[in-house]
Protein backbone atom coordinates (compact mmCIF):
# COMPACT_ATOMS: atom_id res chain seq x y z
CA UNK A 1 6.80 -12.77 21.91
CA UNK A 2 7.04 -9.44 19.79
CA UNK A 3 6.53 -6.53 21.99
CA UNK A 4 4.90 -3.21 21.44
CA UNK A 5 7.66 0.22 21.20
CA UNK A 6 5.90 3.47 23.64
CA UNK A 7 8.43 6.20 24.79
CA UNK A 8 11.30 4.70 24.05
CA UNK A 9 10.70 1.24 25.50
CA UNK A 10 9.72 -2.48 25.03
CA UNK A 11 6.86 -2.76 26.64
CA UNK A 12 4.79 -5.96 27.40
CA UNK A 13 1.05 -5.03 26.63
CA UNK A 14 -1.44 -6.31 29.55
CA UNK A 15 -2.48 -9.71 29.24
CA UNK A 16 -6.32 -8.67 28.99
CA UNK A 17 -4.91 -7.70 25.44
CA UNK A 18 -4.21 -11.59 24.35
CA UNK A 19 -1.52 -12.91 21.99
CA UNK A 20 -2.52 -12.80 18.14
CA UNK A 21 -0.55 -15.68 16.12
CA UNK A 22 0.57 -14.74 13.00
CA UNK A 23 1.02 -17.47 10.19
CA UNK A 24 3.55 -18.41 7.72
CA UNK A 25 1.27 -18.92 4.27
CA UNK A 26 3.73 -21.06 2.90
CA UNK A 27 3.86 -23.91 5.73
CA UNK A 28 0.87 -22.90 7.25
CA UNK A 29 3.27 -22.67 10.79
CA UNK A 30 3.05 -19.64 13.43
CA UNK A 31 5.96 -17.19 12.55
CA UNK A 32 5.30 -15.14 15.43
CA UNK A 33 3.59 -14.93 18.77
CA UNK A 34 2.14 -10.98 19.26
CA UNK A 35 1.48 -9.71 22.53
CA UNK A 36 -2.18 -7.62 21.71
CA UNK A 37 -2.16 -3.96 22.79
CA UNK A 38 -5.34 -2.99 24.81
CA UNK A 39 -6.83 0.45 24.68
CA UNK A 40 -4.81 1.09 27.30
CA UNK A 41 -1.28 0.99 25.61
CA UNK A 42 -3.13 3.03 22.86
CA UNK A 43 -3.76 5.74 25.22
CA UNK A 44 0.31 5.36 26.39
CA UNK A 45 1.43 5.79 22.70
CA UNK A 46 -0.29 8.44 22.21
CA UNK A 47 0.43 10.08 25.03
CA UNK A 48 4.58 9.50 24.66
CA UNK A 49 3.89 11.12 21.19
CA UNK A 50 1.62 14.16 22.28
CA UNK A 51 4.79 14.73 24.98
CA UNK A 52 7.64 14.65 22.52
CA UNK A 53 6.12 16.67 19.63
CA UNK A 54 7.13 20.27 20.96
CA UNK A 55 10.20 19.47 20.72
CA UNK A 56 11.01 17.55 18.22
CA UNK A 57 8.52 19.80 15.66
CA UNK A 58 11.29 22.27 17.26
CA UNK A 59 14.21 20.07 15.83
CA UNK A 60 15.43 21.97 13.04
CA UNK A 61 14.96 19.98 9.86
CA UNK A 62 18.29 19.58 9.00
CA UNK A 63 19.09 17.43 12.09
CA UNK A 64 15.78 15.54 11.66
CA UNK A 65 16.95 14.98 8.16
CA UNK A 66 20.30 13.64 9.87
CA UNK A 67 18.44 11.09 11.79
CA UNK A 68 16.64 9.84 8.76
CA UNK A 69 19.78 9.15 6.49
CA UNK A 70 21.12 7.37 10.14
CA UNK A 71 17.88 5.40 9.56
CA UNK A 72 18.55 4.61 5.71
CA UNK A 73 22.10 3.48 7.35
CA UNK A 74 20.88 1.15 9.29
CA UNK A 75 17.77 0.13 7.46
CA UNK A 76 20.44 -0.70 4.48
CA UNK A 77 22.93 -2.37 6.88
CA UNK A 78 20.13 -4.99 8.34
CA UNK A 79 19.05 -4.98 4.42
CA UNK A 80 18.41 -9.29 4.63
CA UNK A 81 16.89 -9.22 7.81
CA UNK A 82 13.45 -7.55 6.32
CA UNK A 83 13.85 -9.46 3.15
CA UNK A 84 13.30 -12.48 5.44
CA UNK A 85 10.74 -10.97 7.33
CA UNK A 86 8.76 -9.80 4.77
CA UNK A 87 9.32 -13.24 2.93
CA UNK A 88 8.21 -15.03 6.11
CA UNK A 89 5.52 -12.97 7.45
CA UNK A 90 3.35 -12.80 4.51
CA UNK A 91 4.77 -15.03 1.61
CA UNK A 92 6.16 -12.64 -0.95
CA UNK A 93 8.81 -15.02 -2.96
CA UNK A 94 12.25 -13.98 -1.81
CA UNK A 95 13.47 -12.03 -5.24
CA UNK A 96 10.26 -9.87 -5.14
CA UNK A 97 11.07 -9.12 -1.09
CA UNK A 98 14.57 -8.60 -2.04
CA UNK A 99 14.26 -6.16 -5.06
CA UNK A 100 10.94 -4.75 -4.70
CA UNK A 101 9.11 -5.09 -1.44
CA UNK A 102 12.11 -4.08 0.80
CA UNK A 103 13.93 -2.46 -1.37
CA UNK A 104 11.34 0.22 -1.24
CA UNK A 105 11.81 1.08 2.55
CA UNK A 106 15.58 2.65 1.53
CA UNK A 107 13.88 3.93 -1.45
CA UNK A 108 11.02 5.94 0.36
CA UNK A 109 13.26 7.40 3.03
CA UNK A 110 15.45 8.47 0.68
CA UNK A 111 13.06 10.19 -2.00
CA UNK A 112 11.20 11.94 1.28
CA UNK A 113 15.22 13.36 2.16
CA UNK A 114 15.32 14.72 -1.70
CA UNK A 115 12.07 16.24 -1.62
CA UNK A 116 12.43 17.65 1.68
CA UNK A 117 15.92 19.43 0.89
CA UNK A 118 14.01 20.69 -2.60
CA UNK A 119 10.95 21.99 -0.84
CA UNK A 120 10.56 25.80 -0.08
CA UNK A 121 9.52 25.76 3.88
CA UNK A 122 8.67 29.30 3.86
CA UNK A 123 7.94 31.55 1.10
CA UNK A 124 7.03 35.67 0.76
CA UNK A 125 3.38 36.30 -0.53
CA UNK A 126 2.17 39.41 -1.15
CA UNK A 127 4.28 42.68 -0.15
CA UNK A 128 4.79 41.91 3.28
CA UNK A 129 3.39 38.43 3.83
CA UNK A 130 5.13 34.88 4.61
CA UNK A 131 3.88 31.49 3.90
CA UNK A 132 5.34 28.95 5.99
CA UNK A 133 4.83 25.32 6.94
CA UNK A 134 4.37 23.45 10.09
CA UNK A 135 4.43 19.79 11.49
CA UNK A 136 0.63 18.57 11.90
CA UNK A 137 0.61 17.29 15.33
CA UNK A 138 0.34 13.60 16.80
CA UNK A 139 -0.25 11.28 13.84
CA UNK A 140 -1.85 7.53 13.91
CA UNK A 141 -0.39 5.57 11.08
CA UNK A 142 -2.47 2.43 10.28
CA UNK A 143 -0.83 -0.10 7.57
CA UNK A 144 -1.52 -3.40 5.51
CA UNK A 145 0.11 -6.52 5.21
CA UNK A 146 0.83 -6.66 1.49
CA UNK A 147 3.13 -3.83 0.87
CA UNK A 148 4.04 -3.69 4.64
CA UNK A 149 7.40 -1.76 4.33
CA UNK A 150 6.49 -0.13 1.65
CA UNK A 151 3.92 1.62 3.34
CA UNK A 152 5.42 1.74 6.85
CA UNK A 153 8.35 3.68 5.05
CA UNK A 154 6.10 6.15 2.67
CA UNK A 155 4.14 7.17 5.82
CA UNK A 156 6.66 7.22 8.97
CA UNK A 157 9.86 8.81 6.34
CA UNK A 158 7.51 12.18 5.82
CA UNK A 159 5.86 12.19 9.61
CA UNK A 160 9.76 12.12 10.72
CA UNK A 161 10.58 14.70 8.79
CA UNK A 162 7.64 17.26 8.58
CA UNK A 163 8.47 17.28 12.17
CA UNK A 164 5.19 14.95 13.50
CA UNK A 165 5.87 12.72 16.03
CA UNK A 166 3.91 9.57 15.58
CA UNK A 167 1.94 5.78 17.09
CA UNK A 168 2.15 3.30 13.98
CA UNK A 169 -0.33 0.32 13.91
CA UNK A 170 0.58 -2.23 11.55
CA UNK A 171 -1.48 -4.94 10.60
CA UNK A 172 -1.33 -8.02 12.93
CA UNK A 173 -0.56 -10.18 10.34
CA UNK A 174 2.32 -8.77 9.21
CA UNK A 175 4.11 -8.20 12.33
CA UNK A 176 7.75 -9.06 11.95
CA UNK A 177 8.92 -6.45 9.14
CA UNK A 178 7.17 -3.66 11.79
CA UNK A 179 8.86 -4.84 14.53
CA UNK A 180 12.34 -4.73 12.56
CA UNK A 181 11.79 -1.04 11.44
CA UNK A 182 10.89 0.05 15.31
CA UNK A 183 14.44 -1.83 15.92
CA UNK A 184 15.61 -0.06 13.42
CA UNK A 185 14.19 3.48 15.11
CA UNK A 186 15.68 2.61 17.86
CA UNK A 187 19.17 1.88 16.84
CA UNK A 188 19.32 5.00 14.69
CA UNK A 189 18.35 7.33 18.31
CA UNK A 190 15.27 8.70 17.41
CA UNK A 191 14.14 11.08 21.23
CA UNK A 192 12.00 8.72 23.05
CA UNK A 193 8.32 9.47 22.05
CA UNK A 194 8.94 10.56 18.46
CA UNK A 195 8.16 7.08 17.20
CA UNK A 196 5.94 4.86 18.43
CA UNK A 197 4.50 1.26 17.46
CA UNK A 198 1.75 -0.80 18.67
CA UNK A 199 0.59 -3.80 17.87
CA UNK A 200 -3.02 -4.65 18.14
CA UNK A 201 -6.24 -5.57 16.25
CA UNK A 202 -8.42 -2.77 14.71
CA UNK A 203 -11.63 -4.14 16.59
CA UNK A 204 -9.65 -3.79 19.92
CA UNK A 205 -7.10 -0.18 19.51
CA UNK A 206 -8.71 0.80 16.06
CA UNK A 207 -11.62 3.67 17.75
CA UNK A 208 -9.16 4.76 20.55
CA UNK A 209 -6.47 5.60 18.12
CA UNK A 210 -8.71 7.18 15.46
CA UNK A 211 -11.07 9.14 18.05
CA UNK A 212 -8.85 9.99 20.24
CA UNK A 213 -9.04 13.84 20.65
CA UNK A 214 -4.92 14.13 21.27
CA UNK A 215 -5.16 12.55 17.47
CA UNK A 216 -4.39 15.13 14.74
CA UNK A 217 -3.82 13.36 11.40
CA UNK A 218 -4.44 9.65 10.45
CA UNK A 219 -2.73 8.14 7.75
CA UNK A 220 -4.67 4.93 6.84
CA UNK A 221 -4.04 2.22 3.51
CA UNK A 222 -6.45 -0.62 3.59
CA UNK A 223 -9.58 -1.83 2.35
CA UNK A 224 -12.48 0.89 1.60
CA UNK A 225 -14.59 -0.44 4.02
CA UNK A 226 -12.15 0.09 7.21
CA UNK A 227 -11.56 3.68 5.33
CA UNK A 228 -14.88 4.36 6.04
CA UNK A 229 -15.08 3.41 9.44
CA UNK A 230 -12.14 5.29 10.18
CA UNK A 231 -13.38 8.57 8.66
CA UNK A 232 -16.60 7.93 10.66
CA UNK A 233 -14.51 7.75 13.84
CA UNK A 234 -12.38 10.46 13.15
CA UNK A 235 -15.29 12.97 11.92
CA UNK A 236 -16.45 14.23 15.53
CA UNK A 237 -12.61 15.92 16.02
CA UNK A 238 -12.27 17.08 12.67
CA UNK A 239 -9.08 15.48 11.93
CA UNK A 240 -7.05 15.15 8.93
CA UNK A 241 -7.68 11.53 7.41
CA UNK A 242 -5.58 10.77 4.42
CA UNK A 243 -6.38 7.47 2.98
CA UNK A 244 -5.16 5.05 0.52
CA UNK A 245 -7.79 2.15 -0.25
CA UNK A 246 -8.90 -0.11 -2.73
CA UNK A 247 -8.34 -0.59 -6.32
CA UNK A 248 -10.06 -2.57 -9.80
CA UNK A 249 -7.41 -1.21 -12.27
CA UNK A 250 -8.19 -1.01 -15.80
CA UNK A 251 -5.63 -2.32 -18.30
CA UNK A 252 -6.35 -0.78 -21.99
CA UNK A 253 -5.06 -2.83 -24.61
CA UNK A 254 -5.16 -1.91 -28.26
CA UNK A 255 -4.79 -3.90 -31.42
CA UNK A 256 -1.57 -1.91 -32.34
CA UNK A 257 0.11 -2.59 -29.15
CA UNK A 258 2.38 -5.40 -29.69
CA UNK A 259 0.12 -8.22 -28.36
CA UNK A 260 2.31 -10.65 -26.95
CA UNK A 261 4.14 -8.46 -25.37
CA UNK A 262 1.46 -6.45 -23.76
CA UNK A 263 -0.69 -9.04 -22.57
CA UNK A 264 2.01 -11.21 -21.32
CA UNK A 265 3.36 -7.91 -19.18
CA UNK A 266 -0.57 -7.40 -18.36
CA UNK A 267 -0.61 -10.45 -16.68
CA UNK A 268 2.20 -10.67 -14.92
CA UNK A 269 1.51 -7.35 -13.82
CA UNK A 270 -1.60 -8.46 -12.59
CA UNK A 271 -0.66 -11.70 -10.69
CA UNK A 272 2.26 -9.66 -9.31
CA UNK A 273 2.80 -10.32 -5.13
CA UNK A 274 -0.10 -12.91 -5.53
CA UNK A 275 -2.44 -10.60 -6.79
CA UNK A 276 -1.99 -8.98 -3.86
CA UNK A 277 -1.50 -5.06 -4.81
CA UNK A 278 -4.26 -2.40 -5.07
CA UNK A 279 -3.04 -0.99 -7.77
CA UNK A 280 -2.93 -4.43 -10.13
CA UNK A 281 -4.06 -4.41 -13.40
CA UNK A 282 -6.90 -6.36 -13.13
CA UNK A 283 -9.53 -5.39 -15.50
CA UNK A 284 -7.72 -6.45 -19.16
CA UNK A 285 -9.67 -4.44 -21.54
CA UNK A 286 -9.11 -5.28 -25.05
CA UNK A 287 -9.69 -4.12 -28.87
CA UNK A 288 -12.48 -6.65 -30.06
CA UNK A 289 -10.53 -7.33 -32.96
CA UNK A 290 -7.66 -8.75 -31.34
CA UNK A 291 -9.40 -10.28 -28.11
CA UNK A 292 -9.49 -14.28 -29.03
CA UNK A 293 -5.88 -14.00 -29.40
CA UNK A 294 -5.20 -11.72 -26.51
CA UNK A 295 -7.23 -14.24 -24.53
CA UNK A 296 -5.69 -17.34 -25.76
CA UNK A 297 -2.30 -15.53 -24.68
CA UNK A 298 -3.00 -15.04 -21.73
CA UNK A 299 -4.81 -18.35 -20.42
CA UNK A 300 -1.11 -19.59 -21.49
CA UNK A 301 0.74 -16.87 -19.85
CA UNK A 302 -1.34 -17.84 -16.84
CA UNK A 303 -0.97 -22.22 -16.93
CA UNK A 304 2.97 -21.30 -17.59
CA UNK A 305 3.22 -19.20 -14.38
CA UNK A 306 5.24 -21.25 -11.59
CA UNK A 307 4.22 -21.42 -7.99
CA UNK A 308 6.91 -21.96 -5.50
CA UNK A 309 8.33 -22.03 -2.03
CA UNK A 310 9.03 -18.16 -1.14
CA UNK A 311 12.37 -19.18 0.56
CA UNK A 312 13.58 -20.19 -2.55
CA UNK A 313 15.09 -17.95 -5.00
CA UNK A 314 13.67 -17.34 -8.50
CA UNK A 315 10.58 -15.67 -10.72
CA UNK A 316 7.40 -17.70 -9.31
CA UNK A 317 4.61 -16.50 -6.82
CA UNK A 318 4.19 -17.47 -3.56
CA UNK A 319 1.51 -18.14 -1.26
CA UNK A 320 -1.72 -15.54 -0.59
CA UNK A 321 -1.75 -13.97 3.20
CA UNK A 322 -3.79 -16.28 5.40
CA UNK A 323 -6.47 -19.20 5.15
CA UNK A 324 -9.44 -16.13 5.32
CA UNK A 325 -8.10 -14.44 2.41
CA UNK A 326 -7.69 -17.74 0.27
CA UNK A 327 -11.65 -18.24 1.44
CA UNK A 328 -12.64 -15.28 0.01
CA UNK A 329 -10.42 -15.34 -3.26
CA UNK A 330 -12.21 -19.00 -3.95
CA UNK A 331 -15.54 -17.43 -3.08
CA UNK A 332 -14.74 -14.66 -5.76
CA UNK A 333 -13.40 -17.55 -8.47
CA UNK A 334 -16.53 -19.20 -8.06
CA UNK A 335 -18.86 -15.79 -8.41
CA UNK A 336 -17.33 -15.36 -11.74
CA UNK A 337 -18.29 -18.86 -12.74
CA UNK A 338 -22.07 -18.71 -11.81
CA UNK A 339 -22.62 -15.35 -13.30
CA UNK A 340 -21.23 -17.09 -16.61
CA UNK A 341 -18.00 -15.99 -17.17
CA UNK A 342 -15.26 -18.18 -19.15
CA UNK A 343 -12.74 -19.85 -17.17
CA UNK A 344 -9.83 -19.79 -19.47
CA UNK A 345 -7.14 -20.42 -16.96
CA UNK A 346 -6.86 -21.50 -13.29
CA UNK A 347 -10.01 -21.75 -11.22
CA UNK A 348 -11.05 -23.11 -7.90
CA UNK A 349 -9.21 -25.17 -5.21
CA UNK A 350 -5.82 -25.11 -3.92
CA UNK A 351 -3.08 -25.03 -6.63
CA UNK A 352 -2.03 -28.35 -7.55
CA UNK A 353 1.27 -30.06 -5.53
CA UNK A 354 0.84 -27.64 -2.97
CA UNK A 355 -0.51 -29.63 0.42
CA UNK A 356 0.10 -27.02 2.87
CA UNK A 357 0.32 -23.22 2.14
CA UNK A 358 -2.48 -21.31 0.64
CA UNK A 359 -1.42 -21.04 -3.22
CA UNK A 360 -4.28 -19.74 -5.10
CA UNK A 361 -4.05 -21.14 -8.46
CA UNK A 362 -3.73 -18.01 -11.41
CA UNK A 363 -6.60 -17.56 -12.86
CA UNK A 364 -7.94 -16.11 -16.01
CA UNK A 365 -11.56 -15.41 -17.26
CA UNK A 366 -12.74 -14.60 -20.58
CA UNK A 367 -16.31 -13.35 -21.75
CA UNK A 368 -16.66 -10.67 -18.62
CA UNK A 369 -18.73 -8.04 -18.94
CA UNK A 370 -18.49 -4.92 -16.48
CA UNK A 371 -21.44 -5.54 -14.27
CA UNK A 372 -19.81 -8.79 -13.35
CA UNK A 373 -19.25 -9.86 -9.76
CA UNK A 374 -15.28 -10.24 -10.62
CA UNK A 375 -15.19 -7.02 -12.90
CA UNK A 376 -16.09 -4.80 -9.86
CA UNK A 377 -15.10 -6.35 -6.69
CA UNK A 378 -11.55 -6.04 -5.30
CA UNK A 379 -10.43 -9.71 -5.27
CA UNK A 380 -6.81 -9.19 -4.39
CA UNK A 381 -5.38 -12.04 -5.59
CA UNK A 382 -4.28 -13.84 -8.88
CA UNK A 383 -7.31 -13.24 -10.95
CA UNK A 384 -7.48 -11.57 -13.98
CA UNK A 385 -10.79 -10.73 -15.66
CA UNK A 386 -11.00 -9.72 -19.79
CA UNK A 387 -13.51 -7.77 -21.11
CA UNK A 388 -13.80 -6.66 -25.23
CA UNK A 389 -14.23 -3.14 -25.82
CA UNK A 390 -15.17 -1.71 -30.02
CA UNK A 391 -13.38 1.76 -29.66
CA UNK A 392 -11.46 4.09 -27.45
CA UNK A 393 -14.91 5.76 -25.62
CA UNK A 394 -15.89 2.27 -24.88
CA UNK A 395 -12.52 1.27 -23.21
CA UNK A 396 -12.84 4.82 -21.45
CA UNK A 397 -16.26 3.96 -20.44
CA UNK A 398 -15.65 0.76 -19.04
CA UNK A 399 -12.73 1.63 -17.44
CA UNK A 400 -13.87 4.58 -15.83
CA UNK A 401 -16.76 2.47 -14.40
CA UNK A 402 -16.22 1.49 -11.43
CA UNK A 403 -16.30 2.67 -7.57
CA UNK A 404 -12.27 2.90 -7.57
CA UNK A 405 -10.25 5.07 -9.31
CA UNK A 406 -6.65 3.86 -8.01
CA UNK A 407 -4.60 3.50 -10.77
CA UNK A 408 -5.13 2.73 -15.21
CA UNK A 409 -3.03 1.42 -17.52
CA UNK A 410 -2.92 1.82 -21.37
CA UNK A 411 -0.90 -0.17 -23.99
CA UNK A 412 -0.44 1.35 -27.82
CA UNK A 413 2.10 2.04 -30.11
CA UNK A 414 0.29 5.53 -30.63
CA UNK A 415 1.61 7.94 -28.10
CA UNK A 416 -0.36 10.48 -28.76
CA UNK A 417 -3.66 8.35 -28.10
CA UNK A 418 -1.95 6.74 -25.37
CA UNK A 419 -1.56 10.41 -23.83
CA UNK A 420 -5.46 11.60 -24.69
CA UNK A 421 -6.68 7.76 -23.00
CA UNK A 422 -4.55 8.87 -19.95
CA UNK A 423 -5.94 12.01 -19.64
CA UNK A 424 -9.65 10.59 -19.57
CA UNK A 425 -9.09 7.93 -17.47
CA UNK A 426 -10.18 8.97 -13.39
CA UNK A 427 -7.25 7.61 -11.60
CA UNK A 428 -4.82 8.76 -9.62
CA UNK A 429 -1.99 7.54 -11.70
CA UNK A 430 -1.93 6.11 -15.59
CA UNK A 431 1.51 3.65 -16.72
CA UNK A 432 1.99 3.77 -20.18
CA UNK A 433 2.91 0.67 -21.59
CA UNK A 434 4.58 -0.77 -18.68
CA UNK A 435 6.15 1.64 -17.48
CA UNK A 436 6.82 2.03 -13.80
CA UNK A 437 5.78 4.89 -11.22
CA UNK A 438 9.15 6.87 -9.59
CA UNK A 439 9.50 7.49 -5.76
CA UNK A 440 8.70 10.81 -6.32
CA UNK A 441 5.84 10.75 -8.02
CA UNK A 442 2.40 10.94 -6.26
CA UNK A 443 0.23 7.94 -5.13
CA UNK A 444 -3.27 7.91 -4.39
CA UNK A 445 -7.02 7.30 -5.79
CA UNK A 446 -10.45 9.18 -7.18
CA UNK A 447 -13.44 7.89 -5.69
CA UNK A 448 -13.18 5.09 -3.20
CA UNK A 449 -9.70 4.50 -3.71
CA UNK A 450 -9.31 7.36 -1.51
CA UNK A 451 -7.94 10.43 -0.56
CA UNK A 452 -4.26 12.53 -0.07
CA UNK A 453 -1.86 11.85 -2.17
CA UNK A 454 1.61 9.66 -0.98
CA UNK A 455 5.61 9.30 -2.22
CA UNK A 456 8.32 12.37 -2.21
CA UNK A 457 7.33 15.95 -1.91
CA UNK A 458 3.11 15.07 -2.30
CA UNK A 459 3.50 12.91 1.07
CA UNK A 460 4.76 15.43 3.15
CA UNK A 461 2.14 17.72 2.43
CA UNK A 462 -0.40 15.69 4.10
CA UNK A 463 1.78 16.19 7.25
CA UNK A 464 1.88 19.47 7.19
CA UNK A 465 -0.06 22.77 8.23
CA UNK A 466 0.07 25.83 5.90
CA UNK A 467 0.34 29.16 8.03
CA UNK A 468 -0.17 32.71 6.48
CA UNK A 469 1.77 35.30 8.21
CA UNK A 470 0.66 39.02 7.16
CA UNK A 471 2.99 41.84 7.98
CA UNK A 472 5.96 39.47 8.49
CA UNK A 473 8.51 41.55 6.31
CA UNK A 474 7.68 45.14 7.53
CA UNK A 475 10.20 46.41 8.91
């Protein structure tokens, strides 16, 4: 039975909170029994947190900035134990858990360390005047289950060291890789209080943590719809809400791009952890003169990708999350097909040889235009819509239409276009030609996909208070 983490200790939450059992995708078996927090235990973490922030905001950063490289120590020396965890928990095939998904808890701490040593704490304005910057407060950190370490690391590695102290909620179904980081808190001797984790459904713990008036920042990645219930919640305190939400990422593909190459990356890109990323390229938008063949390449890109167990080792996808989420993904196939798109690739039902385990089968559709069903709704899974565009406003048009504004990518052998597309696309990040987004860089949407930015120096601003001290300097 995993356990919540308040003040230092294991505690067992009240049995009024019930046990929530999270499954394995692949086998369809529980993984792990979790013991529900009530509001109760909310009100505890909180509390422990609200008690230890004087002093550890009055830790000076250099021995918080100890504690996290003790962290990155141990995170790196229990390194297997979250690949399995995250593998188990919620099916991401072992390779991708190994090199990417865990692989970025190390990476986050240690960009935040960089960034933090870089950063100028306190600078003179003005003649005799002092900028300087201060921990937050108490912070509620609410994460997903597709990127779980990922996020757990990009939101606690900042909060630790801006000097916040801290009550992370992590989604219930991806309990095991949270519990393993609040181990890994523990071993590294973190004061009592600083960190604190509780398990628990958002319908149960979700308005106590984000109301609560001992509350001073939430941190929140999820879907847009729980953003905005959050922000509701959090409005009547006036609380710092940074949020990062959903995502329909436009993919721009020109004629002069090296086709096979940039579809095939397109779509791999796109059925990347299952389909499961907000910021996958889902929306392939290509020149009209080279659209037939970008489609036939990538309905066989799509039949040729393997499905597989995510114990075993190798370049295949795994399962989605849970039985709801294959539901809805189905739900979304079969939208597409009614409105009159062309199923090119893929389509409804459980992939083929799989029996147990909810393996979505990858799916491409052709003839999409942007009003579609599939071209604006966040399906989150292994789905790839293609839609023709005549010249570069058009692909800017279409791209740019759309409630989310996550993330763009754009794929030409022109630079210099490739820049000016970038430029006019409204998200909060562009990859050019496949190129990949550094730790340090920031992370975050337009529109609904949020607000705040995450990742190095940009996530610990949202952590922090700016002060303005006038006079400071005279003597």
């Amino acid at each position: 039975m995993l356990k919540s983490y308040i003040a230092g200790q294991w505690v067992l939450p009240e049995p009024a909170g019930g046990v929530f059992e999270a499954i394995n995708p692949a086998t369809e078996d529980v993984c792990a029994r979790v013991a529900l927090c009530t509001p109760a235990e909310a009100n505890a973490a909180i509390a422990a947190a609200r008690a230890a922030f004087d002093g550890w905001a009055a830790t000076p950063l250099d021995a918080r900035l100890a504690l996290v490289e003790k962290l990155i120590a141990v995170f790196e020396a229990r390194y297997d134990e979250m690949v399995v965890a995250i593998s188990t928990e919620m099916g991401a095939p072992y390779d991708l858990s190994r090199d990417a998904q865990a692989e970025s808890g190390p990476g986050h701490l240690k960009a935040t360390v960089r960034a933090a040593r870089a950063m100028a704490w306190d600078y003179e304005v003005g003649e005799d005047g002092i900028v300087t910057h201060e921990p937050i407060g108490v912070c509620v950190l609410i994460t997903p289950w597709n990127w779980p370490i990922n996020q757990i690391a990009c939101k606690v590695g900042p909060a630790l060291v801006a000097g916040c102290t801290m009550v992370l909620k992590p989604s219930e179904m991806a309990p095991l890789s949270a519990q393993l980081f609040a181990e890994m808190i523990a071993e590294a001797g973190f004061p009592a209080g600083v960190f604190n984790l509780v398990h628990g459904t958002g319908a149960a713990i979700g308005a106590t943590l984000t109301s609560h008036t001992e509350v001073d920042m939430i941190s929140f990645t999820g879907s847009t719809r729980a953003g905005v219930q959050i922000a509701k919640s959090a409005a009547a305190t006036v609380k710092r809400v940074a949020q990062e939400l959903g995502g329909k990422s436009a993919n721009i593909v020109f004629a002069d791009a090296g086709l096979e190459a940039a579809v095939t990356r397109g779509v791999q890109q796109c059925f990347g952890n299952t389909g499961q990323s907000c910021n996958a390229p889902t929306r392939m938008l290509v020149e009209q003169s080279v659209y037939d063949e970008a489609v036939a390449i990538a309905a066989r890109v799509a039949k040729e990708t393997a499905l597989g167990d995510p114990k075993a080792r190798g370049d295949h996808l795994g399962p989605v999350v849970s039985k709801a989420h294959f539901d809805k993904i189905q739900l979304l196939i079969q939208a597409g097909i009614d409105e009159g798109a062309q199923l090119v690739a893929g389509g409804t039902g459980r992939a083929e040889g799989f029996e147990r385990g909810y393996y979505v089968k990858p799916t491409v559709f052709a003839g999409v235009h942007n009003q579609m069903t599939i071209a604006q709704e966040e399906v989150f899974g292994p789905v790839l819509v293609m839609i023709p565009f005549a010249d570069e406003a058009e692909a800017v048009r279409i791209a740019n239409d759309s409630p989310y504004g996550l993330y763009a990518y754009v794929q030409t052998d022109d630079l210099a276009r490739a820049r000016r597309i970038a430029r006019l696309m409204r998200a909060g990040g562009v990859s050019i030609n496949g190129t990949s987004q550094d730790y340090m860089a920031p992370f975050g949407g337009y529109k609904q996909s949020g607000n705040g930015r995450e990742y190095g120096k940009f996530g610990l601003h949202d952590f922090l208070e700016i002060k303005s001290i006038s006079g400071f300097r005279v003597p």
